[in-house]
Each structure stands twice: as structure tokens, then as C-alpha cells.
Protein backbone atom coordinates (compact mmCIF):
# COMPACT_ATOMS: atom_id res chain seq x y z
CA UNK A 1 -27.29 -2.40 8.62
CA UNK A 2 -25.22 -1.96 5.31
CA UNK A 3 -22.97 0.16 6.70
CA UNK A 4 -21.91 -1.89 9.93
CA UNK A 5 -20.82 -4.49 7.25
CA UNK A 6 -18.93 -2.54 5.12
CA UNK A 7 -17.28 -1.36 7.90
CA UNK A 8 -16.63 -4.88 9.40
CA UNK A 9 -15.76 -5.49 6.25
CA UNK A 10 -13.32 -2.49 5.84
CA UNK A 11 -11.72 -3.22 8.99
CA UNK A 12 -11.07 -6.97 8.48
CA UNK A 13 -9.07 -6.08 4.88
CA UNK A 14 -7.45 -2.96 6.64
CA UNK A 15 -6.54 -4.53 9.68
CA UNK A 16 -4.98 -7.82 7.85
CA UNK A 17 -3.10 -5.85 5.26
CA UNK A 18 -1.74 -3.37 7.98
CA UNK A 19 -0.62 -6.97 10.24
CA UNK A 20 0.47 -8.08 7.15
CA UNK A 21 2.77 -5.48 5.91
CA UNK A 22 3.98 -4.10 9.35
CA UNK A 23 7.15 -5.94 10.61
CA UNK A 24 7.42 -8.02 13.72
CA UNK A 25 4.63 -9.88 15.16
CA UNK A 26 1.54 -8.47 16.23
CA UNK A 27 -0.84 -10.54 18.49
CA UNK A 28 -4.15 -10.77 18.20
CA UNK A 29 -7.24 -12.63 16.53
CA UNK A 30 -9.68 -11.50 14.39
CA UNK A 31 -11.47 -9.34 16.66
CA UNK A 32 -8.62 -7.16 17.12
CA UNK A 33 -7.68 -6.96 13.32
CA UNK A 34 -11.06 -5.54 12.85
CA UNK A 35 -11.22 -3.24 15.57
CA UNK A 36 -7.18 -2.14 14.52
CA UNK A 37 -8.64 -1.81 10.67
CA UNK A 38 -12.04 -0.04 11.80
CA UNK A 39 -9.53 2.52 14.08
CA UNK A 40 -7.24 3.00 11.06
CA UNK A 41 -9.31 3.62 8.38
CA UNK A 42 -10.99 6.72 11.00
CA UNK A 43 -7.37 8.00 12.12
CA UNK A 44 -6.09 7.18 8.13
CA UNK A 45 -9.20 8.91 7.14
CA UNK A 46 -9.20 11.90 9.76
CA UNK A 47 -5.06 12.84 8.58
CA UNK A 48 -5.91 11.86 5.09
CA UNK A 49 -8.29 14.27 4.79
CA UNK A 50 -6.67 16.91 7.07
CA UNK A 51 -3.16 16.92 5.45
CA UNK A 52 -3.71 15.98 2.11
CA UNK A 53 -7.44 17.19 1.40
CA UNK A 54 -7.93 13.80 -0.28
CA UNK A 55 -11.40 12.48 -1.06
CA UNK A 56 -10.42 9.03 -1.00
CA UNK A 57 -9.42 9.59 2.89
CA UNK A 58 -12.81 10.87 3.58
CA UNK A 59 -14.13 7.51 2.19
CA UNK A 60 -12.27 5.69 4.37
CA UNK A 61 -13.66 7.56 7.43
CA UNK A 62 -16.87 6.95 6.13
CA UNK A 63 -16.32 3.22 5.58
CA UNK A 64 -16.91 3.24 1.67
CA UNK A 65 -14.87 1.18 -0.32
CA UNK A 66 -12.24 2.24 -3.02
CA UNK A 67 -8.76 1.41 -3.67
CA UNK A 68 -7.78 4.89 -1.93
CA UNK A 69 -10.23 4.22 1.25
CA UNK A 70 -8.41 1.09 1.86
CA UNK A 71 -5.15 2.73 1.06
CA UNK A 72 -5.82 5.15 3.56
CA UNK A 73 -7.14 2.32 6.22
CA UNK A 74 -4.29 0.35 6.30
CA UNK A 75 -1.85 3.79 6.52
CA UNK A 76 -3.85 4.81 9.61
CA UNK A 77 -3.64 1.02 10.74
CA UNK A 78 -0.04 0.42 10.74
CA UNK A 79 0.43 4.15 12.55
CA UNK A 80 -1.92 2.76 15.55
CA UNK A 81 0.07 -0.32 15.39
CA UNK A 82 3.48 2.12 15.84
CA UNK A 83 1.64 4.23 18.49
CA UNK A 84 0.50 0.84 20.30
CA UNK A 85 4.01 -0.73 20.16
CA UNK A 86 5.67 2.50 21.75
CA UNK A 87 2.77 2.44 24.48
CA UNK A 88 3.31 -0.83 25.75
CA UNK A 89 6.99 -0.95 25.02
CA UNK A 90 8.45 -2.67 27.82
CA UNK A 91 11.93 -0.80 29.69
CA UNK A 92 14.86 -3.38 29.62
């Protein structure tokens, strides 16, 4: 049960600093920004970890928390936030 909240919690910080730091506007409630912040800290985690070898990104796959996990959470974040805005990009 401890580790569904600290990765509720995980995803709430990630998801709200990623919103927060992105530019433009990004719908949404608090559902979503959990969900976006759970997604990023796996995908920040996965890359983290794949590219860099980093320990910290590993921790944020795993849902621990340290100032690199969340780091990593909110990188992987705003990158699904990119990849969402060119999938539903609208043609003029």
C-alpha cells in the first residue's frame, strides 16, 4: 500500500512541476497530472537509466523519492507532454 502512495504522490509533484514549467496551457485536472507525472517518472526513469546509467533514474521508475527521481519524473513528464501535443496537433 506504501508504494501506490508514493507513487500517487510522485506523480502529483512530477506531473505539476512538468505543467508548471512546460509552456502553453495544458488541460487537465488532477487526475491527469498524476497519471502525466506517474507516466513520466517510468519513461524519465526508463531513458534515464538507459542513456545515462543514472541511479537516480532508476528511482524514479521505481517511485522512490530523491531530488534526482523527481528530476527525472518531471524530464520524462514534459517529453509526454511534447509527444501528446504533436499527437493531437490539429492541421490548419
Amino acid at each position: 500500500m506504501g508504494n501506490i502512495i508514493a507513487w500517487l504522490v510522485l506523480g502529483l509533484i512530477a506531473g505539476a512541476l512538468a505543467k508548471l514549467f512546460y509552456p502553453g496551457t495544458q488541460g487537465g485536472g488532477i487526475l491527469s497530472t498524476i497519471i502525466l507525472g506517474i507516466l513520466g517518472a517510468v519513461v524519465g526513469g526508463y531513458l534515464g537509466q538507459t542513456l545515462l546509467g543514472s541511479g537516480s533514474a532508476a528511482a524514479a521508475s521505481a517511485g522512490a523519492f530523491s531530488l534526482g527521481s523527481i528530476l527525472f519524473a518531471v524530464l520524462g513528464a514534459m517529453l509526454l507532454i511534447f509527444l501528446w501535443g504533436l499527437v493531437t496537433r490539429r492541421a490548419v
